[in-house]
N, C-alpha and C. Protein backbone atom coordinates (compact mmCIF):
# COMPACT_ATOMS: atom_id res chain seq x y z
N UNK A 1 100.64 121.26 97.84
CA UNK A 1 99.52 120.49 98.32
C UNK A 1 98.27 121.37 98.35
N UNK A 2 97.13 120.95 98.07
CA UNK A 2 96.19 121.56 97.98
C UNK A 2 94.73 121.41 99.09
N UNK A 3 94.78 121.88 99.80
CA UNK A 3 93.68 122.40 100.91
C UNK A 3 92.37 122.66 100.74
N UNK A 4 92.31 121.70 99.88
CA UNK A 4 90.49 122.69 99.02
C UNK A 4 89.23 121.53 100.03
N UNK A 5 88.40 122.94 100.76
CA UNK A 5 87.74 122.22 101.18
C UNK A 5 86.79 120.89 100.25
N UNK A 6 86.53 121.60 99.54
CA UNK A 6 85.35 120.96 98.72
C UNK A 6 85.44 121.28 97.05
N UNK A 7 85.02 120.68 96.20
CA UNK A 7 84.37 121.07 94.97
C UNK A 7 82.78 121.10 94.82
N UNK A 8 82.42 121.55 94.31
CA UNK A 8 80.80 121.97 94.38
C UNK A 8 80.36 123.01 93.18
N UNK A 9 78.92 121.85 92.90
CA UNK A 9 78.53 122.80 91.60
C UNK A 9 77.88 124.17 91.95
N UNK A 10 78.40 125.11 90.96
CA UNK A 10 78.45 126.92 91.74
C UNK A 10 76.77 127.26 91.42
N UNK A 11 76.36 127.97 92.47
CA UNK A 11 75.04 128.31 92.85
C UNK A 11 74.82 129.73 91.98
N UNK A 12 73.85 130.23 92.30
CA UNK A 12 73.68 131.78 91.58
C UNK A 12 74.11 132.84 92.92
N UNK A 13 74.12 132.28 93.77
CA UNK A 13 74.23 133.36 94.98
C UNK A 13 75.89 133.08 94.75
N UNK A 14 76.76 132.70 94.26
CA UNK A 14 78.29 132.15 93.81
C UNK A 14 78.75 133.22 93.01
N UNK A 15 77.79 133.92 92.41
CA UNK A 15 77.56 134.89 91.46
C UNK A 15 78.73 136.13 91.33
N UNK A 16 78.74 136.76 92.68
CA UNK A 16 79.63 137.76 93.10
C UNK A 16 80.69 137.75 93.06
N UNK A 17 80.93 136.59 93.70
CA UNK A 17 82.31 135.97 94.39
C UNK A 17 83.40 135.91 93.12
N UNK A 18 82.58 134.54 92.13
CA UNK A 18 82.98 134.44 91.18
C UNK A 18 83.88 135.53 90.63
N UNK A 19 82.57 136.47 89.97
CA UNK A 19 83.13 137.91 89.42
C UNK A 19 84.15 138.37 89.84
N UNK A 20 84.34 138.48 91.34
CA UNK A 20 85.31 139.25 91.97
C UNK A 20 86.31 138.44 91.41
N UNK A 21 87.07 137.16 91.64
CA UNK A 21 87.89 136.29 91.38
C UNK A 21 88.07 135.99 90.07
N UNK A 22 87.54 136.31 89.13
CA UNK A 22 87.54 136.52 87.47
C UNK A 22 88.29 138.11 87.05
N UNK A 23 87.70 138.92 87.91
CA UNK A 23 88.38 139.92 88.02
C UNK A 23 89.66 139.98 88.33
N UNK A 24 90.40 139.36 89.47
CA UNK A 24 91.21 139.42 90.53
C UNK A 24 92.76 138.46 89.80
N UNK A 25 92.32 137.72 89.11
CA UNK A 25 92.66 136.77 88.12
C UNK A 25 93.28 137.01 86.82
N UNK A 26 92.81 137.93 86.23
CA UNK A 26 93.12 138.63 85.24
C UNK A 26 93.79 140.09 85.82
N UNK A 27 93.27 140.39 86.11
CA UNK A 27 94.06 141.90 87.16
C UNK A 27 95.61 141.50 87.50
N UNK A 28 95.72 140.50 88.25
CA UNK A 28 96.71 140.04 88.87
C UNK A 28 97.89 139.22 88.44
N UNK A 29 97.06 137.56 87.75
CA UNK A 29 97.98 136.89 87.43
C UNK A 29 98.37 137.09 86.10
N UNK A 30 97.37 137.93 85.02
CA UNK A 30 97.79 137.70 84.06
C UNK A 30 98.62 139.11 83.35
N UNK A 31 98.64 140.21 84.58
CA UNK A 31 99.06 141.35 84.26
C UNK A 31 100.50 141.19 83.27
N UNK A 32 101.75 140.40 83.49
CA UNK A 32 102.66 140.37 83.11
C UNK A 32 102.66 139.55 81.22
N UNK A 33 101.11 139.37 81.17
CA UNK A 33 100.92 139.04 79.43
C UNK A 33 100.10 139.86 78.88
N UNK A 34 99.21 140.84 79.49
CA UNK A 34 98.42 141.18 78.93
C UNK A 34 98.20 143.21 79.27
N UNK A 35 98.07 143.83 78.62
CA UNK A 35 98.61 145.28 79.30
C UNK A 35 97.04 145.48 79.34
N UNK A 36 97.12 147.10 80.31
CA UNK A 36 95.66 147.69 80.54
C UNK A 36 94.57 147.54 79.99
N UNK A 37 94.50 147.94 78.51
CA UNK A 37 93.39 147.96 77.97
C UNK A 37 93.09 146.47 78.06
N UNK A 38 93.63 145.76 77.42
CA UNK A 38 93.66 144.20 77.21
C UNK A 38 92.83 143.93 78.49
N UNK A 39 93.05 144.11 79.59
CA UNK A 39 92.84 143.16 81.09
C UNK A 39 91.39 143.92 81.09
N UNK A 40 91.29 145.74 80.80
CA UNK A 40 90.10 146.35 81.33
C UNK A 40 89.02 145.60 79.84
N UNK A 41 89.15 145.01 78.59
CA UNK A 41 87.80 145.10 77.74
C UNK A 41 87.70 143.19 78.39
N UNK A 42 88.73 142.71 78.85
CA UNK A 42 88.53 141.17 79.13
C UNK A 42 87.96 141.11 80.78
N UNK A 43 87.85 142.10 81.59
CA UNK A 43 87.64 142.25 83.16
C UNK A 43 85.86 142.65 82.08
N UNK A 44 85.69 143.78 81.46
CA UNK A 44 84.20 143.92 81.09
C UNK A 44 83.14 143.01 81.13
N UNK A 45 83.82 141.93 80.82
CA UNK A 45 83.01 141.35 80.68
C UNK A 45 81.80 140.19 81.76
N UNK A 46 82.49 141.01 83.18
CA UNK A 46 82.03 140.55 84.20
C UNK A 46 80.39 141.64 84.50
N UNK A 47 80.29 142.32 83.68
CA UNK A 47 79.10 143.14 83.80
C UNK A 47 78.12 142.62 82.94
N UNK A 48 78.56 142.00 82.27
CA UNK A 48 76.78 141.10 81.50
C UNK A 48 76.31 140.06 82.61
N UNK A 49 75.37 140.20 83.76
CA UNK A 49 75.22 139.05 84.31
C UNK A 49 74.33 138.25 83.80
N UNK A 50 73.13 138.93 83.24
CA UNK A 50 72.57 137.89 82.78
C UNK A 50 73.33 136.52 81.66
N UNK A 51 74.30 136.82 81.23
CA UNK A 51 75.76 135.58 80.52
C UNK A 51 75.83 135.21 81.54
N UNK A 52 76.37 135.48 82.61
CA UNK A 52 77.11 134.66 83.64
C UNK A 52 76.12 134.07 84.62
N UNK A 53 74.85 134.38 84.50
CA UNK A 53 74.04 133.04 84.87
C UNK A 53 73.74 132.45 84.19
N UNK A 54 73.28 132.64 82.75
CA UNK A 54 73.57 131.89 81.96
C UNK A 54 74.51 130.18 81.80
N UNK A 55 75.87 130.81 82.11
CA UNK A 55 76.84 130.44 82.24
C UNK A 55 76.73 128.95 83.52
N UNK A 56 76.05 129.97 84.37
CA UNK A 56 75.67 128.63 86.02
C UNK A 56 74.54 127.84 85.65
N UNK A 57 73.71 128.13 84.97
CA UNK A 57 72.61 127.45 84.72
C UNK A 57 72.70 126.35 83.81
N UNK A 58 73.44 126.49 82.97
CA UNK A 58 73.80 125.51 81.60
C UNK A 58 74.85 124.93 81.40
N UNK A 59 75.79 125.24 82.29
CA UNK A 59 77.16 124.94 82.09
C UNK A 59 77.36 123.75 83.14
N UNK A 60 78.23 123.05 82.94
CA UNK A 60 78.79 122.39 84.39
C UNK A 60 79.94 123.08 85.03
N UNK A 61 79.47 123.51 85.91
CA UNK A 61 79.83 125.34 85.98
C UNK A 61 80.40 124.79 87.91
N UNK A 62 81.98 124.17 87.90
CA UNK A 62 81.95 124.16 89.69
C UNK A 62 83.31 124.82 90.84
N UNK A 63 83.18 125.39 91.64
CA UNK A 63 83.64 126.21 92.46
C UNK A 63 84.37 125.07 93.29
N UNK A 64 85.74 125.79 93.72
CA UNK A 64 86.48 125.13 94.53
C UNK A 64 86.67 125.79 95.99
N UNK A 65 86.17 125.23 96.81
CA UNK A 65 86.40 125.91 98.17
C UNK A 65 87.47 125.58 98.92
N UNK A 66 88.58 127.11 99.47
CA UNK A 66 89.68 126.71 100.39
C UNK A 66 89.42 127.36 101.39
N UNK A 67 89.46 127.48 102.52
CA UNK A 67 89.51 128.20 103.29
C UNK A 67 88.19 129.48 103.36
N UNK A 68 86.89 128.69 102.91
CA UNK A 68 86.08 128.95 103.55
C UNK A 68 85.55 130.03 101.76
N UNK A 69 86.45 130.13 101.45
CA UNK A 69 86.20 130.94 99.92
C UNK A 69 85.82 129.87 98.92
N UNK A 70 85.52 130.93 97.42
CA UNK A 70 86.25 130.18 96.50
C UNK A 70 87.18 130.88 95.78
N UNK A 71 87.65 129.45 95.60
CA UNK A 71 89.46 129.65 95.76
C UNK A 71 89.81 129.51 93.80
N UNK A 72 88.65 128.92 93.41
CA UNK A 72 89.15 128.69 91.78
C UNK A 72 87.14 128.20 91.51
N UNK A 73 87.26 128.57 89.95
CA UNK A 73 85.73 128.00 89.64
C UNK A 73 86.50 127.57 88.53
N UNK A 74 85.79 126.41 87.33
CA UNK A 74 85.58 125.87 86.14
C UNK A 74 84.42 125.45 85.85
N UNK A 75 84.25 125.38 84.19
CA UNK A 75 83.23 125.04 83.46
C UNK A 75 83.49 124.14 82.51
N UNK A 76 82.44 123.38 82.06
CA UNK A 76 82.16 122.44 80.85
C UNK A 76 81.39 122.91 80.08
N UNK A 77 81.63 123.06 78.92
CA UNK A 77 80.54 123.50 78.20
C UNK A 77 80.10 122.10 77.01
N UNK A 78 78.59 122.27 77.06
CA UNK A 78 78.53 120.74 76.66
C UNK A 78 79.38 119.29 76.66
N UNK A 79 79.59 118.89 75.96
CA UNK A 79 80.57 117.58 76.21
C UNK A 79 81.82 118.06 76.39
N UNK A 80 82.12 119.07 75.44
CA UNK A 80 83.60 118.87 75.31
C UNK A 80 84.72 119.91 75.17
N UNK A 81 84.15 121.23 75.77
CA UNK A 81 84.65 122.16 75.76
C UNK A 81 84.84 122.67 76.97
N UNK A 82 86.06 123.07 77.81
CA UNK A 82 86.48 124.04 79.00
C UNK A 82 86.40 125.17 78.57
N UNK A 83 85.30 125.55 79.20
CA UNK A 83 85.00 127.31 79.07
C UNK A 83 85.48 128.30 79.79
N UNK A 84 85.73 127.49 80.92
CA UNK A 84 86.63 128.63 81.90
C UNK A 84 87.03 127.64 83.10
N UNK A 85 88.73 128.31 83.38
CA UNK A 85 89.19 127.92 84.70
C UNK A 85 89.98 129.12 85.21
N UNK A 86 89.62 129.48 86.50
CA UNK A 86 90.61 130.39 86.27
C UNK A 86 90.37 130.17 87.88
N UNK A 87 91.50 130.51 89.07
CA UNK A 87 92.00 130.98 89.91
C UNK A 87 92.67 132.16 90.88
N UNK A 88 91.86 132.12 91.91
CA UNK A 88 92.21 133.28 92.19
C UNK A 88 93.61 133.44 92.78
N UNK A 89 94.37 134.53 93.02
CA UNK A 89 96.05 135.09 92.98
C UNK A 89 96.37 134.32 94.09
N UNK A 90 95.48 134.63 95.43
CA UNK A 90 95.83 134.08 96.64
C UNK A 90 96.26 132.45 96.44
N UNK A 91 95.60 131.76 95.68
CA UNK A 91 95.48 130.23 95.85
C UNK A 91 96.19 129.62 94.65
N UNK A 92 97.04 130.94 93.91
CA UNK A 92 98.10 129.99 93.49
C UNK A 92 98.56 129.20 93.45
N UNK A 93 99.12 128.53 92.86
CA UNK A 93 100.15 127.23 93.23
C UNK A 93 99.67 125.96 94.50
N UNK A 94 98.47 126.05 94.70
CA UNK A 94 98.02 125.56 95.79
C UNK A 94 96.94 124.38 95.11
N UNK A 95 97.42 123.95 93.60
CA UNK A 95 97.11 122.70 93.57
C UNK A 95 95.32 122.71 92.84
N UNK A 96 94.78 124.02 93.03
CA UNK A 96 93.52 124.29 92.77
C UNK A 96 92.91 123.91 91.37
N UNK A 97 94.11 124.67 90.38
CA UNK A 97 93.84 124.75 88.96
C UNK A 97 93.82 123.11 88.41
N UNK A 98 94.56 122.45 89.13
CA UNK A 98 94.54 120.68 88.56
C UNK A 98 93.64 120.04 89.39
N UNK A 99 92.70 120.30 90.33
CA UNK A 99 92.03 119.70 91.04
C UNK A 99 90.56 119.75 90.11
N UNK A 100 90.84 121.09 89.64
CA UNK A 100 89.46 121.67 88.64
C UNK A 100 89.14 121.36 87.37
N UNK A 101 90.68 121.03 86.90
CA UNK A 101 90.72 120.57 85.22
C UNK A 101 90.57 118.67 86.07
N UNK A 102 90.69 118.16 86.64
CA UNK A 102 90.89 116.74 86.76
C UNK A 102 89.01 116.46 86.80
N UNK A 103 88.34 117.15 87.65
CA UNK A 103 86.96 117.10 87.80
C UNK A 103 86.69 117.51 86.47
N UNK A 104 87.18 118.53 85.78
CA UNK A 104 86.00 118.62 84.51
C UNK A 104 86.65 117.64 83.28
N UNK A 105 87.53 117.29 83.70
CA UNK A 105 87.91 116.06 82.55
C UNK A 105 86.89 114.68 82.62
N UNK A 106 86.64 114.40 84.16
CA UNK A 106 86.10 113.15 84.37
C UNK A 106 84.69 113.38 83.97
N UNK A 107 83.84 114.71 84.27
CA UNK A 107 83.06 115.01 83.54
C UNK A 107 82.92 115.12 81.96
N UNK A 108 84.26 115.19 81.69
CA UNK A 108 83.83 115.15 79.91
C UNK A 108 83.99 113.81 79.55
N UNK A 109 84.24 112.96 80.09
CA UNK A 109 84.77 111.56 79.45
C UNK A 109 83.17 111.17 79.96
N UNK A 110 82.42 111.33 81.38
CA UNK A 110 81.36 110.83 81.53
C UNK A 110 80.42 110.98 80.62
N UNK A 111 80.13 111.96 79.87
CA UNK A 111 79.48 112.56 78.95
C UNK A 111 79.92 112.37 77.43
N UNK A 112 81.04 111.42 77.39
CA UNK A 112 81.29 110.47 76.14
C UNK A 112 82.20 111.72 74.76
N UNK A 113 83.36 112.68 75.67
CA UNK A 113 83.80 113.54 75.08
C UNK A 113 85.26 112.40 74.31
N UNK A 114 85.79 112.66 73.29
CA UNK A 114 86.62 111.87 72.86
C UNK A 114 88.43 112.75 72.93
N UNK A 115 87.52 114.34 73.01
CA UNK A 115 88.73 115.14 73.14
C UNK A 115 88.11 116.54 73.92
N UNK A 116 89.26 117.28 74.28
CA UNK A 116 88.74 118.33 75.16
C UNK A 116 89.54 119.83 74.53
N UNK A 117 88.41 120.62 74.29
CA UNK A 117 89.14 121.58 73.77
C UNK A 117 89.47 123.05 74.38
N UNK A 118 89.73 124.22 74.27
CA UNK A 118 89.92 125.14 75.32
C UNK A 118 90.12 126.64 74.64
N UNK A 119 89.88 127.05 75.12
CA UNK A 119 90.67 128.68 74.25
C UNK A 119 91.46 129.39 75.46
N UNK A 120 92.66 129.46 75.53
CA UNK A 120 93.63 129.18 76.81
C UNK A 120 94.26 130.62 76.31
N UNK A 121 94.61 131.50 77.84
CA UNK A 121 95.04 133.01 77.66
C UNK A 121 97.07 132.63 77.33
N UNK A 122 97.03 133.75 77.27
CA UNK A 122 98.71 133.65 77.10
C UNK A 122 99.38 132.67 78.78
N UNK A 123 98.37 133.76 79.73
CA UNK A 123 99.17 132.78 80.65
C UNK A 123 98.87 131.61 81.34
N UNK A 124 97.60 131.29 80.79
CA UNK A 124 97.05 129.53 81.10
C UNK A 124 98.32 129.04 80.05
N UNK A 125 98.13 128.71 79.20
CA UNK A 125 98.87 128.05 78.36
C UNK A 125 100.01 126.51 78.68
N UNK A 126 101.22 127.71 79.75
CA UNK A 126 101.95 126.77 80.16
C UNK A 126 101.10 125.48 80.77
N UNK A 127 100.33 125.85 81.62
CA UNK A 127 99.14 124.87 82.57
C UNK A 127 98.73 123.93 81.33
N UNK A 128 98.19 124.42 80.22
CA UNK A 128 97.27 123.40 79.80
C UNK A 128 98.37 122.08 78.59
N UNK A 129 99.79 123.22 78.93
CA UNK A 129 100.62 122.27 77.93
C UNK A 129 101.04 120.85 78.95
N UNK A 130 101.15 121.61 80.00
CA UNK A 130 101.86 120.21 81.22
C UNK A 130 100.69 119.75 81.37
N UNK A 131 99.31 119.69 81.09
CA UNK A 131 98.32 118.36 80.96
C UNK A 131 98.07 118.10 80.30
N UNK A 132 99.01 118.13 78.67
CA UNK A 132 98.93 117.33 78.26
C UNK A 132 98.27 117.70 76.33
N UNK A 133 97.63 119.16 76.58
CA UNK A 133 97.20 120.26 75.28
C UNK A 133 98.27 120.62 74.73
N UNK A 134 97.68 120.19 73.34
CA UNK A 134 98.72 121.14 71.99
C UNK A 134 98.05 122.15 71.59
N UNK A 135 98.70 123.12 71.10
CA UNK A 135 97.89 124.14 70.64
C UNK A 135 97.66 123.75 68.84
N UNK A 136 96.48 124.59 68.58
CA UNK A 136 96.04 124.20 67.23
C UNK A 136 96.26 125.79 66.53
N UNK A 137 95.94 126.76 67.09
CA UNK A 137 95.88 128.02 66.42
C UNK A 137 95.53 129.36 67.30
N UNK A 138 96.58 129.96 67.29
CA UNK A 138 96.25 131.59 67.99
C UNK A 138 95.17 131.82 67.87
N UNK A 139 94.62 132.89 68.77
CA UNK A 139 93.53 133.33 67.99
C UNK A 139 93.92 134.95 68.78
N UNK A 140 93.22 136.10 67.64
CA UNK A 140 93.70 137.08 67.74
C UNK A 140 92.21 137.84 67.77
N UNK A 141 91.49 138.38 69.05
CA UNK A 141 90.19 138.71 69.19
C UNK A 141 89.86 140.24 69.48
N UNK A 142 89.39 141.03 68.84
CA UNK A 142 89.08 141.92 68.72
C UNK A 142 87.60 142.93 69.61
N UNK A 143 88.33 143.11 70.70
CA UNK A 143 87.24 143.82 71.52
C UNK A 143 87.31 145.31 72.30
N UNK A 144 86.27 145.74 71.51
CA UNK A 144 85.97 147.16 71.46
C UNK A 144 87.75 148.19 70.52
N UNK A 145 87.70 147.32 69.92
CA UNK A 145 88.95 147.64 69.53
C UNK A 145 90.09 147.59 69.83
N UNK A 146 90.16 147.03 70.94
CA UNK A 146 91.68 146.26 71.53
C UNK A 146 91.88 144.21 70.94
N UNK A 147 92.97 144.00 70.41
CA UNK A 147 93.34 142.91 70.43
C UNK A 147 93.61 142.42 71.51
N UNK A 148 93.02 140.82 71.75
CA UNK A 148 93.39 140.19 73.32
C UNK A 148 94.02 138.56 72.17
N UNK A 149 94.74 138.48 72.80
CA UNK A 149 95.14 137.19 72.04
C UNK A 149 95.13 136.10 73.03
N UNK A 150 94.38 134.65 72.42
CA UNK A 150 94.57 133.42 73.28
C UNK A 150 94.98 132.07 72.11
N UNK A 151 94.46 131.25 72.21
CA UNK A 151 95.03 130.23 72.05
C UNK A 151 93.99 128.68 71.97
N UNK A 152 93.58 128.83 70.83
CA UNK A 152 92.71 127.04 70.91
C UNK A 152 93.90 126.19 70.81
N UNK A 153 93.25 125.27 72.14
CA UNK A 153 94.23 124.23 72.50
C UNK A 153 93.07 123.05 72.53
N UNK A 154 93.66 121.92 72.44
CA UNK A 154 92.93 120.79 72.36
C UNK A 154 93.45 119.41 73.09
N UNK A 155 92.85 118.56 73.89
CA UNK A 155 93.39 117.21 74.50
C UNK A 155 92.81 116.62 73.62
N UNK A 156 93.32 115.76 72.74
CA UNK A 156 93.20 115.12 72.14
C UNK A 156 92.75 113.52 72.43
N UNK A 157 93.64 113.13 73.60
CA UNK A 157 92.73 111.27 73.80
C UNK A 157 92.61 111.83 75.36
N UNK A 158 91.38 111.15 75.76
CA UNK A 158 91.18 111.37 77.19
C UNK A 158 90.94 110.02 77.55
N UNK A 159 91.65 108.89 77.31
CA UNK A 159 92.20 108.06 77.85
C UNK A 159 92.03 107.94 79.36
């Protein structure tokens, strides 16, 4: 069951938090798919901020509050693309990650999306297969010279 105070579109002062929990996220949950280097050139990328306001400014970019935090953020990117969901360790299993994809779905159908597409880590994956994503093609990404591998996945009818 999920405890989330609120959903709410993420502010720039959200900014930190975020990061930390993007960090915390990858550090944590995804340690068992992805080794050091992998987690440290994909954690880097929390140091471009000017992207990641970017990111709040243009995106439909919204934060889930539990317990006074946030507990998970997601994005839309234009109609029809999930740019990011990710959750933090603590709020696992606590219902967050489907509360976040259900809001940015209703947002993509509002915005006249016909399908929803994603680039999903090794360990989103399972998540985005039980709602319902097939995968279309690995993808094998090259940063600073480490391979990080994910996954374009796609919802196909949003019915």
């Amino acid at each position: 069951m999920c405890h989330v105070v609120s959903l709410t579109k993420a502010e720039t002062q959200d900014l930190e938090e975020i990061l930390d929990l993007f960090e915390a996220s990858i550090r944590q949950t995804c340690s068992k798919d992805y080794n050091q280097a992998q987690m440290d050139v994909w954690v880097a990328s929390r140091n471009n901020k000017e992207r990641w306001l970017s990111f709040l400014s243009h995106h439909f970019f919204l934060v889930a509050l539990r317990n006074n935090e946030i507990a998970g953020f997601a994005a839309l990117d234009g109609t029809d693309y999930l740019d990011f969901l990710y959750v933090h360790p603590k709020h696992q299993k606590a219902g967050v990650a489907s509360l976040l994809f259900t809001e940015i779905l209703r947002e993509a159908k509002t915005r006249g999306a016909k399908a929803l597409g994603s680039d999903v880590s090794i360990t989103a994956k399972p998540f985005f297969l039980s709602k319902g994503f097939k995968e279309i093609k690995k993808n094998v990404n090259l940063r600073e010279g480490v391979e990080l591998i994910n996954y374009l996945m796609v919802l196909s009818s949003l019915n």
